[in-house]
PDB file of N, CA and C in Angstrom:
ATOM      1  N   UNK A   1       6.372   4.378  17.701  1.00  0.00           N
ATOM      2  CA  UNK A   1       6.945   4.150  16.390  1.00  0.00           C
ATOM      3  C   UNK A   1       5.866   3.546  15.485  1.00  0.00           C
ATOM      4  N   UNK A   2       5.802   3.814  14.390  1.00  0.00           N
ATOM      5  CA  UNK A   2       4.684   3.309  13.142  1.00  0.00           C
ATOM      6  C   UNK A   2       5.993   2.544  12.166  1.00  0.00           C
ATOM      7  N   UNK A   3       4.810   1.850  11.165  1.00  0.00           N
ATOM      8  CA  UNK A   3       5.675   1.537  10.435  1.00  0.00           C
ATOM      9  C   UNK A   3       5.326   1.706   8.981  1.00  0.00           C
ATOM     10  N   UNK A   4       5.964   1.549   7.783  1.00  0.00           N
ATOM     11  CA  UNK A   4       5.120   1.728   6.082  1.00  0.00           C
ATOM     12  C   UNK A   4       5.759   1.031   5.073  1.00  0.00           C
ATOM     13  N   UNK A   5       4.713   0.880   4.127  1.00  0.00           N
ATOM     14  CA  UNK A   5       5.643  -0.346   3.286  1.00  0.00           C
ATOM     15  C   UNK A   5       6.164   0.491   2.153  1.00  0.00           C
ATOM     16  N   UNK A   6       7.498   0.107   1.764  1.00  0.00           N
ATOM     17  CA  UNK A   6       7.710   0.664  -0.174  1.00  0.00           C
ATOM     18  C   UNK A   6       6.786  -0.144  -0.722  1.00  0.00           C
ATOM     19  N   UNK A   7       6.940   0.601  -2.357  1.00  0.00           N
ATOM     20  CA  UNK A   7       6.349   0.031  -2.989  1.00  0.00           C
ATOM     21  C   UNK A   7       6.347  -1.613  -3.606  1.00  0.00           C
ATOM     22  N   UNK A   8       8.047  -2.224  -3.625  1.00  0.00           N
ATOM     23  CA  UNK A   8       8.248  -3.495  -3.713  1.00  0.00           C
ATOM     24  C   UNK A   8       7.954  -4.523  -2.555  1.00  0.00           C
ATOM     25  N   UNK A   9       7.608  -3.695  -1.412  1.00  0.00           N
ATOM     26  CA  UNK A   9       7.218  -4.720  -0.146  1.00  0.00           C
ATOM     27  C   UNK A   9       5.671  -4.744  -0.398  1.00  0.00           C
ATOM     28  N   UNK A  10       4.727  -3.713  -0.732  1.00  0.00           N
ATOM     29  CA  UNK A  10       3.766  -3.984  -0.888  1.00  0.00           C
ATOM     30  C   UNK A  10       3.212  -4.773  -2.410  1.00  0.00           C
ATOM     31  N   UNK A  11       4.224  -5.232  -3.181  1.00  0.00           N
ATOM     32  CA  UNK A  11       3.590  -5.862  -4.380  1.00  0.00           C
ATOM     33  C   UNK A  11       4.197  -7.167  -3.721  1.00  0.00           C
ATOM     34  N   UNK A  12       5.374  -7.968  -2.921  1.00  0.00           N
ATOM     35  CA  UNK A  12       5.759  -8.657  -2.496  1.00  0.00           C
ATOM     36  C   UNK A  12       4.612  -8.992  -1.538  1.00  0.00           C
ATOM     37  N   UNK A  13       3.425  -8.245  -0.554  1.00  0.00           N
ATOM     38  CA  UNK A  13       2.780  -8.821  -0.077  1.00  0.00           C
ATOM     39  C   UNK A  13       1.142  -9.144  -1.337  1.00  0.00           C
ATOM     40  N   UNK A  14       1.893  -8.952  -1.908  1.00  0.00           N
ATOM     41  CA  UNK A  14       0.367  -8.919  -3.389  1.00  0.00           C
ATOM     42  C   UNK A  14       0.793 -10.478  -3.776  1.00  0.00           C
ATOM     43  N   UNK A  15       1.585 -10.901  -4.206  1.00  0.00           N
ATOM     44  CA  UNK A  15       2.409 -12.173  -4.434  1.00  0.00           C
ATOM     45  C   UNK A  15       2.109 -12.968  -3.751  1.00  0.00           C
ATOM     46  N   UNK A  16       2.740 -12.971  -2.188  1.00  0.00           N
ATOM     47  CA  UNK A  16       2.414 -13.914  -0.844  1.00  0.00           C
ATOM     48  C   UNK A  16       0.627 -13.972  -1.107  1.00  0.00           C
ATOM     49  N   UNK A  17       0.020 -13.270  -1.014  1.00  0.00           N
ATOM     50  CA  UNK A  17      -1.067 -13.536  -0.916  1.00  0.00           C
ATOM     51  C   UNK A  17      -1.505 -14.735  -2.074  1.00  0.00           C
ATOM     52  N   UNK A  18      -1.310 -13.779  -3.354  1.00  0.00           N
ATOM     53  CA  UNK A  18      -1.694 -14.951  -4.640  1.00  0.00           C
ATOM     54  C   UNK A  18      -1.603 -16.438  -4.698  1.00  0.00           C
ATOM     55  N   UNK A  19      -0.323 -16.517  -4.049  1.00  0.00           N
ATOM     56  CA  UNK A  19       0.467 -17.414  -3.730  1.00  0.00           C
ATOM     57  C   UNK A  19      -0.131 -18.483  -2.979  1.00  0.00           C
ATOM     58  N   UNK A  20      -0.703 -17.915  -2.014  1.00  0.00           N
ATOM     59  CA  UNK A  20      -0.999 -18.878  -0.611  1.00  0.00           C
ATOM     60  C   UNK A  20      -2.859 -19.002  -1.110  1.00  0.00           C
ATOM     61  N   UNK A  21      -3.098 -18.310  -1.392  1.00  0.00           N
ATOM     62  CA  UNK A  21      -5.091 -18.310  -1.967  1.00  0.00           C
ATOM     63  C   UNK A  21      -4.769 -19.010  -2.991  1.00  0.00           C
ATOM     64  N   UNK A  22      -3.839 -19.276  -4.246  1.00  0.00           N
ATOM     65  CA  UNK A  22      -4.108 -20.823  -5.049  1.00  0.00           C
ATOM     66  C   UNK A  22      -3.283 -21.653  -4.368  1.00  0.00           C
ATOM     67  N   UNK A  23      -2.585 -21.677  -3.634  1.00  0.00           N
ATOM     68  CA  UNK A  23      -1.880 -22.902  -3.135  1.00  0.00           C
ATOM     69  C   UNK A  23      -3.041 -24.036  -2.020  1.00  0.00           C
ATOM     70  N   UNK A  24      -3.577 -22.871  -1.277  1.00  0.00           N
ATOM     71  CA  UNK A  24      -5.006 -23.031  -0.049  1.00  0.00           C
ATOM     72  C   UNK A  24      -5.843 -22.707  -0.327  1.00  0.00           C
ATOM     73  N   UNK A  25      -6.110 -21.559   0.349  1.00  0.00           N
ATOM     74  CA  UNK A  25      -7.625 -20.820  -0.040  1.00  0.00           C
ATOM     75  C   UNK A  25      -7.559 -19.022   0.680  1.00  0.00           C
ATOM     76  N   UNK A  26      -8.749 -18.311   0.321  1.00  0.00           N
ATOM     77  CA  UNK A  26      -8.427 -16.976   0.482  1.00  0.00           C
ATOM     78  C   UNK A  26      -8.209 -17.190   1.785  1.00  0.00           C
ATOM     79  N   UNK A  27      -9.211 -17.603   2.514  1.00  0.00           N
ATOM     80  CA  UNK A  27      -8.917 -17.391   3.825  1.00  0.00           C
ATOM     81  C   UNK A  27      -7.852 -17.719   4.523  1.00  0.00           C
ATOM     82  N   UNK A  28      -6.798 -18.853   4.359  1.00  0.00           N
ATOM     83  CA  UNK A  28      -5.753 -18.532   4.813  1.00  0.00           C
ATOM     84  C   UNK A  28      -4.664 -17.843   3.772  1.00  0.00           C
ATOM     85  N   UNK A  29      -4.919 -17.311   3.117  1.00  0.00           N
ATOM     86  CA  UNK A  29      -4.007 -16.102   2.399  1.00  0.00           C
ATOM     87  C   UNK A  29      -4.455 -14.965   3.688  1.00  0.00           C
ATOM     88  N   UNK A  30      -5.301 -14.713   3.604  1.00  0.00           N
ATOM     89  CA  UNK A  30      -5.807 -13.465   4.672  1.00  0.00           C
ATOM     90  C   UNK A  30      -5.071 -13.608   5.686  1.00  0.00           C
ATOM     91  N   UNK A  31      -5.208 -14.618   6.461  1.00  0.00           N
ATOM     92  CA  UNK A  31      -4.674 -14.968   8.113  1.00  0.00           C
ATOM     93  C   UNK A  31      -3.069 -14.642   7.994  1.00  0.00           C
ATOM     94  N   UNK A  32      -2.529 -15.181   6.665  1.00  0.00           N
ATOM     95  CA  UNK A  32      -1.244 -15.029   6.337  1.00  0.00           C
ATOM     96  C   UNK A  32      -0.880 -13.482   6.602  1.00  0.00           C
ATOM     97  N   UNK A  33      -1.356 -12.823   5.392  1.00  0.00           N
ATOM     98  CA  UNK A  33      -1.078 -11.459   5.611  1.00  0.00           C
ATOM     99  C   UNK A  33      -1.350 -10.539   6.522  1.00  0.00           C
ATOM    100  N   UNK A  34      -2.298 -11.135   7.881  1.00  0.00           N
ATOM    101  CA  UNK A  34      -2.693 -10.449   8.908  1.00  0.00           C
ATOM    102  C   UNK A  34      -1.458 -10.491   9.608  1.00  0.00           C
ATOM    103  N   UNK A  35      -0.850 -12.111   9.408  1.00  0.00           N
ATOM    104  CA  UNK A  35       0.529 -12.250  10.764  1.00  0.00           C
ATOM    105  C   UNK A  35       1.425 -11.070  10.004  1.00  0.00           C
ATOM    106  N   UNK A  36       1.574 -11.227   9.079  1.00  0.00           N
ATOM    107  CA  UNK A  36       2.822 -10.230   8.603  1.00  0.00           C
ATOM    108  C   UNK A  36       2.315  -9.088   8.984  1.00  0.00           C
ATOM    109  N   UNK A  37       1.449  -8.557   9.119  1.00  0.00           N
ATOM    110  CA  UNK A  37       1.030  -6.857   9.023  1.00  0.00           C
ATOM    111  C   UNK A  37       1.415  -6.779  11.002  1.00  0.00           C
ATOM    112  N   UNK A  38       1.025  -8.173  11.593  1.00  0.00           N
ATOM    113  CA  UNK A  38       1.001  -7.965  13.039  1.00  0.00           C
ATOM    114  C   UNK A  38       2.192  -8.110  13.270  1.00  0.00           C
ATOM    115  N   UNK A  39       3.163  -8.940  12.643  1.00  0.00           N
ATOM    116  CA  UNK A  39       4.682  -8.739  12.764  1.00  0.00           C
ATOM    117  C   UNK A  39       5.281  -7.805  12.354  1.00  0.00           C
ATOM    118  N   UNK A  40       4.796  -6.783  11.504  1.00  0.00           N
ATOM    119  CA  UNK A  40       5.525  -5.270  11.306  1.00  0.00           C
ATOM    120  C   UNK A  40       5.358  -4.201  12.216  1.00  0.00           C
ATOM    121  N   UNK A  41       4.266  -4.484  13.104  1.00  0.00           N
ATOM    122  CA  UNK A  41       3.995  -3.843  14.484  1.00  0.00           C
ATOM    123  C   UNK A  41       4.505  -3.734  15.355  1.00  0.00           C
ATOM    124  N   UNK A  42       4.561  -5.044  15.813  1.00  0.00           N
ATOM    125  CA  UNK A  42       5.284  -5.881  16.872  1.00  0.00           C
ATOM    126  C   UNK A  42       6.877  -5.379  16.720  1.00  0.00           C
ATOM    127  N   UNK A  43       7.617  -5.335  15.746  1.00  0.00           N
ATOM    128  CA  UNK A  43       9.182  -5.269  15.045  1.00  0.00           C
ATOM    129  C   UNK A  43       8.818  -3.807  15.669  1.00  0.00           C
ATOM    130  N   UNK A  44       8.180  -2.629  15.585  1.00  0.00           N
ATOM    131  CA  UNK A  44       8.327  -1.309  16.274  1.00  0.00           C
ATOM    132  C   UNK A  44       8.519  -1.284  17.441  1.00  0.00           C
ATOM    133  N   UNK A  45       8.274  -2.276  18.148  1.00  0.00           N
ATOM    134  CA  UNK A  45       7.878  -2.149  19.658  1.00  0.00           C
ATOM    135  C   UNK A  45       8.889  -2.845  20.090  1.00  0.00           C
ATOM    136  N   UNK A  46      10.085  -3.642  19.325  1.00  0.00           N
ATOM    137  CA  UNK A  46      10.909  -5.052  20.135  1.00  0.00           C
ATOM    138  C   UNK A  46      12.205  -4.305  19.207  1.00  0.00           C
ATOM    139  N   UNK A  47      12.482  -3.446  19.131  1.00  0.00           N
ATOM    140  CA  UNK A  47      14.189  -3.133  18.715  1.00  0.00           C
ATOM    141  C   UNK A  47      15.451  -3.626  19.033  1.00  0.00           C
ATOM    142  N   UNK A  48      15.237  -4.501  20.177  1.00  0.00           N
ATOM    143  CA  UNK A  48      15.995  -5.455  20.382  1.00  0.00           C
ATOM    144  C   UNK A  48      16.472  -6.501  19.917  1.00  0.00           C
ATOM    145  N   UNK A  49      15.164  -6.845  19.359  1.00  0.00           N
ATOM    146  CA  UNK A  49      15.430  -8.263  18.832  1.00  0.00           C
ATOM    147  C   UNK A  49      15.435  -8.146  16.995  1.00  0.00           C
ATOM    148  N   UNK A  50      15.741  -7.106  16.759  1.00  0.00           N
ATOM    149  CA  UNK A  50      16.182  -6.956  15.298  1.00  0.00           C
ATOM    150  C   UNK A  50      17.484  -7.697  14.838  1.00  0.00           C
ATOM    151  N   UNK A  51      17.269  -8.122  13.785  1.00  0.00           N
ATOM    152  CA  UNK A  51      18.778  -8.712  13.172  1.00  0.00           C
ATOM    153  C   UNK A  51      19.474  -8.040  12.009  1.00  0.00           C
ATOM    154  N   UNK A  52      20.764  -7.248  12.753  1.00  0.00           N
ATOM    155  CA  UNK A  52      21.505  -6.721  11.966  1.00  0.00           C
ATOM    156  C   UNK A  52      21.281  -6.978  10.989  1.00  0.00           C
ATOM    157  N   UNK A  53      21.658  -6.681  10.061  1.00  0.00           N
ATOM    158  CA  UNK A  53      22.554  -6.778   8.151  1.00  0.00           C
ATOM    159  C   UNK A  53      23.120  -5.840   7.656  1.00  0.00           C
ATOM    160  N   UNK A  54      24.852  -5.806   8.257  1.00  0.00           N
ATOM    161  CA  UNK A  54      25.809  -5.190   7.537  1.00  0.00           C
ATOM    162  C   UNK A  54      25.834  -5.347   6.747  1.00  0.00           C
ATOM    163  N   UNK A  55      25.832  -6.708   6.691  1.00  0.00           N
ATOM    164  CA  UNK A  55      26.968  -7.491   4.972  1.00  0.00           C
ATOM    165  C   UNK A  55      25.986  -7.298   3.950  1.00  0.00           C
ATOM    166  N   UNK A  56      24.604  -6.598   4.153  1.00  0.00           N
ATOM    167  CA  UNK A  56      23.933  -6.477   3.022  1.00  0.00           C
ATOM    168  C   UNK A  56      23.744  -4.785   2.602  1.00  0.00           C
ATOM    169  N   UNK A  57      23.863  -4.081   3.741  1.00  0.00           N
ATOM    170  CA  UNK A  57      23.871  -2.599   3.694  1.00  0.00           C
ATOM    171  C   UNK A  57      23.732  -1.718   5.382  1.00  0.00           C
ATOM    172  N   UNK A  58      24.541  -1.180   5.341  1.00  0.00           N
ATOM    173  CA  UNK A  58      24.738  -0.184   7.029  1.00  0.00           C
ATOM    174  C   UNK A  58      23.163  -0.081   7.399  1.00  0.00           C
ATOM    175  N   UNK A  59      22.776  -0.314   8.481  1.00  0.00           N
ATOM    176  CA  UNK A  59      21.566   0.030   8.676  1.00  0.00           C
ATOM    177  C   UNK A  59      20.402  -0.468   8.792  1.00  0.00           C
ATOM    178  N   UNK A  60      20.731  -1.929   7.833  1.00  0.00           N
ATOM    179  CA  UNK A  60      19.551  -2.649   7.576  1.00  0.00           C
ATOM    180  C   UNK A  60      19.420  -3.491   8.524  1.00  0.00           C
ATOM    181  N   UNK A  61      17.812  -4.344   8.838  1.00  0.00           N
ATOM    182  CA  UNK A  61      17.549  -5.460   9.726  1.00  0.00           C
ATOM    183  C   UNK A  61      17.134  -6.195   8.685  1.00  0.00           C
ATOM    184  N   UNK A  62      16.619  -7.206   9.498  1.00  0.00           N
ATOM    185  CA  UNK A  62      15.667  -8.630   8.989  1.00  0.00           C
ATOM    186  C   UNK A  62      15.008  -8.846  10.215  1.00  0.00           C
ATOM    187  N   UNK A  63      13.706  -9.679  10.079  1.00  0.00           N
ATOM    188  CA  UNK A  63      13.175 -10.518  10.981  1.00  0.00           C
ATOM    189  C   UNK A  63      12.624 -11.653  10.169  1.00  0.00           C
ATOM    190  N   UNK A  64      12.578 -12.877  10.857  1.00  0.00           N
ATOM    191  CA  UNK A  64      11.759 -14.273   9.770  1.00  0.00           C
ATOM    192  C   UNK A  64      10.715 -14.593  10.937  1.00  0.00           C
ATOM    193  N   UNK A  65       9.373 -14.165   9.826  1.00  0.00           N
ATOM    194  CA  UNK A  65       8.176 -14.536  10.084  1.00  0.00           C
ATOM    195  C   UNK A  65       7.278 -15.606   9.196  1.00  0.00           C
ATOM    196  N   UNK A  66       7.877 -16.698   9.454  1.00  0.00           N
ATOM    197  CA  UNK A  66       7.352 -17.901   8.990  1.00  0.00           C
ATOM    198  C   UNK A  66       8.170 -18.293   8.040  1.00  0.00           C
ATOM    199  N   UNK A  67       7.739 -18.070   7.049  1.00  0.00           N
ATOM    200  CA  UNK A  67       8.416 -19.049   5.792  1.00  0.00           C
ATOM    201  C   UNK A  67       9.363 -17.484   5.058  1.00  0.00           C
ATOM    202  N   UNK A  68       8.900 -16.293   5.332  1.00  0.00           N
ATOM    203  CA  UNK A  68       9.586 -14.777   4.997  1.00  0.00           C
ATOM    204  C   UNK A  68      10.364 -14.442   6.229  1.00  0.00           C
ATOM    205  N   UNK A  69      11.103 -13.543   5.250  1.00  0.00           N
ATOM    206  CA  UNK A  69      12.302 -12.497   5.597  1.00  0.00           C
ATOM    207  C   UNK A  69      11.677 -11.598   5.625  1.00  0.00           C
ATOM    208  N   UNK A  70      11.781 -10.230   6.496  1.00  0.00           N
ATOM    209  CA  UNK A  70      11.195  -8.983   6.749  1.00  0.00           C
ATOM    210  C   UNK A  70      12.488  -8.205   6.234  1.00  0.00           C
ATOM    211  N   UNK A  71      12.597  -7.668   6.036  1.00  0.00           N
ATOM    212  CA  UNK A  71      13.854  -6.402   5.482  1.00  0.00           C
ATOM    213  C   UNK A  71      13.394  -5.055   5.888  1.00  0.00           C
ATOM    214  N   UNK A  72      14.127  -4.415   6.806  1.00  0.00           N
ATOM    215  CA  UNK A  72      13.529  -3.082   6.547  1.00  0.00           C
ATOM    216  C   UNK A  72      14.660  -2.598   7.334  1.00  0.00           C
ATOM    217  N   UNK A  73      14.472  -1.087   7.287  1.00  0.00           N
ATOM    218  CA  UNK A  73      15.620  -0.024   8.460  1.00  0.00           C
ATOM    219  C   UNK A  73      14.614   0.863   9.394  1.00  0.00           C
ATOM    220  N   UNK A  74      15.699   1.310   9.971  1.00  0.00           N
ATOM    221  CA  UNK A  74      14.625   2.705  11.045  1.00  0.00           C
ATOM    222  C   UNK A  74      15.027   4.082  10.197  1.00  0.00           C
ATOM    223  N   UNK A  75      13.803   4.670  10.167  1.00  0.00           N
ATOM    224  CA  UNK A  75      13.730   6.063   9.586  1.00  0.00           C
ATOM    225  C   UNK A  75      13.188   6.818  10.503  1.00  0.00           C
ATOM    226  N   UNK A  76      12.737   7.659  10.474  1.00  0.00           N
ATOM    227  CA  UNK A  76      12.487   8.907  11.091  1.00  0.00           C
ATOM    228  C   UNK A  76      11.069   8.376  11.718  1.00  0.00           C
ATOM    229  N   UNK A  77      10.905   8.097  12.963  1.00  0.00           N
ATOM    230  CA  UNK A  77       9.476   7.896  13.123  1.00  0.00           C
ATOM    231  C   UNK A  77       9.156   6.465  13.186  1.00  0.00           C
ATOM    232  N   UNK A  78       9.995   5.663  12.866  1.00  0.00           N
ATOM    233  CA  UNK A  78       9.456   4.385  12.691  1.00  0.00           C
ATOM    234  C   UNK A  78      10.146   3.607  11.600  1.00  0.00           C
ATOM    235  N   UNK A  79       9.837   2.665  11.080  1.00  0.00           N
ATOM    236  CA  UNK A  79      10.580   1.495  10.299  1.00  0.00           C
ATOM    237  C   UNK A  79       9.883   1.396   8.812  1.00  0.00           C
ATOM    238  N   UNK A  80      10.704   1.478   8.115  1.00  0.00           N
ATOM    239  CA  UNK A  80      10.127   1.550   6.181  1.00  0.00           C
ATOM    240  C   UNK A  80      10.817  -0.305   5.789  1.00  0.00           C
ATOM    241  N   UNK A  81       9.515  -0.877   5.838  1.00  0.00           N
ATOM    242  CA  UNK A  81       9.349  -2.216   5.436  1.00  0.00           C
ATOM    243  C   UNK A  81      10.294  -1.947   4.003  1.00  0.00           C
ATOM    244  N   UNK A  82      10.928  -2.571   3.594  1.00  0.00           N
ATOM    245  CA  UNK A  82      11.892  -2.405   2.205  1.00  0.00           C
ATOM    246  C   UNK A  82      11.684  -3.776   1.332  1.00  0.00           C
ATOM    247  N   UNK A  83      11.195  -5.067   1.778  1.00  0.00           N
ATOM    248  CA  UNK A  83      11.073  -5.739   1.181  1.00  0.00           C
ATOM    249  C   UNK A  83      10.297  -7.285   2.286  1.00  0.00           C
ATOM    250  N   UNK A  84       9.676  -8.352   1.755  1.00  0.00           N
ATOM    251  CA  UNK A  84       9.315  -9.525   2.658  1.00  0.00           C
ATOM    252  C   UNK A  84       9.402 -10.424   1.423  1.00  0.00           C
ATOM    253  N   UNK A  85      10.500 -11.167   1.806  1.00  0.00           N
ATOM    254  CA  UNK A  85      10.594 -12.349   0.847  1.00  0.00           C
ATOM    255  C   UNK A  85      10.418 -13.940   1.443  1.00  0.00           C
ATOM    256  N   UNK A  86      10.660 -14.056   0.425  1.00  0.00           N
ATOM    257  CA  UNK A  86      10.478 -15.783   0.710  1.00  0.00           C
ATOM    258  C   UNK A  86      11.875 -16.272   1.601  1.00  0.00           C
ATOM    259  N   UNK A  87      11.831 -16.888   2.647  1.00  0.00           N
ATOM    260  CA  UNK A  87      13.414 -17.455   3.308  1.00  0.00           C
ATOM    261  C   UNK A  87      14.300 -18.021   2.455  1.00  0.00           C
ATOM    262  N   UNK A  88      13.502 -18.852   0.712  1.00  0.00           N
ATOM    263  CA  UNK A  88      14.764 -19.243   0.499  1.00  0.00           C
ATOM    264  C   UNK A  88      15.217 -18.180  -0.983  1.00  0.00           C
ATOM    265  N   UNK A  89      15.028 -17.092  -0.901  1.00  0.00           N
ATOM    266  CA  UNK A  89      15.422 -16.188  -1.853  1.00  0.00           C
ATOM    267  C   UNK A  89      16.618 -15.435  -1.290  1.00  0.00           C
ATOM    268  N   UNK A  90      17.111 -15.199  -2.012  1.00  0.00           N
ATOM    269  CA  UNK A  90      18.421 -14.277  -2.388  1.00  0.00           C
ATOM    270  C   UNK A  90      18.488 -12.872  -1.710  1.00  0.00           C
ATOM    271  N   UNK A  91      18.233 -12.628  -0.565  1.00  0.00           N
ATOM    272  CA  UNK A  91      18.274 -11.453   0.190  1.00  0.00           C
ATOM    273  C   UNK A  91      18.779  -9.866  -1.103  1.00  0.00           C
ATOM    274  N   UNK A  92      19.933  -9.939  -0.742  1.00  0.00           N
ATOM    275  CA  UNK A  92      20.780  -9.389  -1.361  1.00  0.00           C
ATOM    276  C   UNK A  92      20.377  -9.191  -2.614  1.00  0.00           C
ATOM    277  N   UNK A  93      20.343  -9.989  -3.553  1.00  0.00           N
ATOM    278  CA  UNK A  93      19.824  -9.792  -5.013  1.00  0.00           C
ATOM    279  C   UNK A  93      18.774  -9.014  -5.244  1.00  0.00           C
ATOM    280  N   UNK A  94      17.538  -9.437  -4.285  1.00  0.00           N
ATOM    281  CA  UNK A  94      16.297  -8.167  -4.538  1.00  0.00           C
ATOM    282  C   UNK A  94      16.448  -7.026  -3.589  1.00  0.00           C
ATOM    283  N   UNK A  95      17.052  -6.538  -3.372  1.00  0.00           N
ATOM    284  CA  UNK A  95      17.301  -5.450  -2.322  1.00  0.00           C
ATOM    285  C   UNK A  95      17.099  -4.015  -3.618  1.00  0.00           C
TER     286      UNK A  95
END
């Protein structure tokens, strides 16, 4: 299984990054976005341990990798990242 980002998961990891390089520094912005890219991997390989989300739409998961929410479903081939937010944002609202 592979996995790919939409386009709002990949400006959502444009953000996290910005985010964490003025909050710290590039280099742990980098390390940041390495775990997430290694946790969208990992989520192909562990289908088990996905977490439902009816109550947000048939189909959908989550996983929380650190301080983010992973959002995504299974498609054909693998898993379409749909969004990575912050834990204390509004799931539902940016969907």
């Amino acid at each position: 299984m592979k996995y790919w980002l939409t386009e709002p998961a990949k400006d959502d990891l444009l953000s996290i990054w910005d985010y964490t390089a003025d909050r710290w520094n590039e280099e742990r912005a980098d390390l940041y976005i390495d775990a997430l890219d290694a946790r969208f991997a990992w989520l192909t390989k562990n289908v088990g341990l996905w977490k439902p989300r009816p109550e947000l739409r048939q189909g959908l998961y989550s996983y929380l990798e650190q301080s983010h929410v992973i959002v995504f479903w299974k498609q054909r081939g693998g898993i379409e990242i749909l969004r990575v937010l912050h834990g204390k944002m509004d799931v539902k609202q940016h969907l």
